[in-house]
Protein backbone atom coordinates (compact mmCIF):
# COMPACT_ATOMS: atom_id res chain seq x y z
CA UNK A 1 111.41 130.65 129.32
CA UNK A 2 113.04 130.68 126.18
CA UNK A 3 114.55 126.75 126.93
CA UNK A 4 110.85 126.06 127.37
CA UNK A 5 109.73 127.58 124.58
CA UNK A 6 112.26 125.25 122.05
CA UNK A 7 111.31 121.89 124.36
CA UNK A 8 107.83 122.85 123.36
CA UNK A 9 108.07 123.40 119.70
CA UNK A 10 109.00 120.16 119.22
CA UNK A 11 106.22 117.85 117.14
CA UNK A 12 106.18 114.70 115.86
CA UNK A 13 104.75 114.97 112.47
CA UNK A 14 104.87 112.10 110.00
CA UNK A 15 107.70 109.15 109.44
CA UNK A 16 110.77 108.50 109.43
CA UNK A 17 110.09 107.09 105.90
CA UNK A 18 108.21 110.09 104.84
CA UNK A 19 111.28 112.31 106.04
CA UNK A 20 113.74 110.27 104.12
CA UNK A 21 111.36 110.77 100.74
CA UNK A 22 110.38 114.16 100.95
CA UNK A 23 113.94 115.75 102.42
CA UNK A 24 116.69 113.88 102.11
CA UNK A 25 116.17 111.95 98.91
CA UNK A 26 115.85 115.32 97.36
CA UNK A 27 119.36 116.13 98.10
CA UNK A 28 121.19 112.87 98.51
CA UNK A 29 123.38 113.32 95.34
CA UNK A 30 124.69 116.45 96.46
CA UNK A 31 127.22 116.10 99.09
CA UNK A 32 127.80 119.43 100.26
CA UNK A 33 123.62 120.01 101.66
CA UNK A 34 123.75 116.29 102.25
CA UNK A 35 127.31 116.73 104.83
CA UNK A 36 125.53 119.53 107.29
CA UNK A 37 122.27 117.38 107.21
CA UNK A 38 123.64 114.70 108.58
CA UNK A 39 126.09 116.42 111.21
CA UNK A 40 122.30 117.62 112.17
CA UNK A 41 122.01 114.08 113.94
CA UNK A 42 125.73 113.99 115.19
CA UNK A 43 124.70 116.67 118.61
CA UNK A 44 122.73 113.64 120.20
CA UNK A 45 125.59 111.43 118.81
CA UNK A 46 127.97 113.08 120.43
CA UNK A 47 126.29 114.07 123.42
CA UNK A 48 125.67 109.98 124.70
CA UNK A 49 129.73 109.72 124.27
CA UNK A 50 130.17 112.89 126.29
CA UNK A 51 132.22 114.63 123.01
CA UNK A 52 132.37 117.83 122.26
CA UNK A 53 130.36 119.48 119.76
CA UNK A 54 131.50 120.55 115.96
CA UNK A 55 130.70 123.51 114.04
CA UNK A 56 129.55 122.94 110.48
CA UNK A 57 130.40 126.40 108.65
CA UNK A 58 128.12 127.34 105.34
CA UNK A 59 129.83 129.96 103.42
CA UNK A 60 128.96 131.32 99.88
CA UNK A 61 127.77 133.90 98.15
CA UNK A 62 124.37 135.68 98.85
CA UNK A 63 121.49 133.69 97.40
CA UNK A 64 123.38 130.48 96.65
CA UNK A 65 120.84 128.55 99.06
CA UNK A 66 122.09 128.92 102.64
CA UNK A 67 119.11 129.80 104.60
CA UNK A 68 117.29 127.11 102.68
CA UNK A 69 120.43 124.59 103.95
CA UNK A 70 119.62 125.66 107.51
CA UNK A 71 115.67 125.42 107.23
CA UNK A 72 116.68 121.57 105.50
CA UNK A 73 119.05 120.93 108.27
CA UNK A 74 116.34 121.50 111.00
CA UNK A 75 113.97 119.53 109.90
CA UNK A 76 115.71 116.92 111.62
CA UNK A 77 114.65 118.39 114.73
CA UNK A 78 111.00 119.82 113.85
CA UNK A 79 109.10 122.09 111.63
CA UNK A 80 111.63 124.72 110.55
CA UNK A 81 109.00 127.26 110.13
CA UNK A 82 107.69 126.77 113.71
C-alpha cells in the first residue's frame, strides 16, 4: 500500500526548462545545495549500472536550511509538498 501510494504521487507538472529556472538556477552558485541536488538524479543512474546506492549526509546547525535542502532535492522526483 504504502509502495503504491509513492508510485502514485508522482505528477508531471511543467518542463524540464521551467525546473532548471525556477530550482536549480536559484542555487547553482552554491555548491553545497547544488552537490545533494544532483546526487538526487544519481539513484536511477546508478540503478541501470546495477551500483550500489550512496548516502548524501546534511549536517548543520538547526535552522541553517536543511529541510528546505530536502524539499529542493525532491523536486527532482515530484511535488515535495505532495
Amino acid at each position: 500500500m504504502g509502495e503504491q501510494q509513492i508510485l502514485e504521487s508522482f505528477r508531471v507538472k511543467g518542463t524540464v526548462e521551467s525546473w532548471i529556472e525556477n530550482v536549480f538556477n536559484l542555487v547553482k552558485d552554491h555548491p553545497k545545495a547544488v552537490f545533494p541536488l544532483l546526487a538526487s538524479f544519481a539513484s536511477v543512474i546508478f540503478h541501470e549500472y546495477d551500483m550500489k546506492p550512496i548516502v548524501v549526509d546534511v549536517s548543520g546547525e538547526s535552522s541553517r536550511g536543511k529541510s528546505g535542502l530536502l524539499l529542493l532535492c525532491s523536486s527532482v522526483w515530484g511535488s515535495p509538498k505532495e
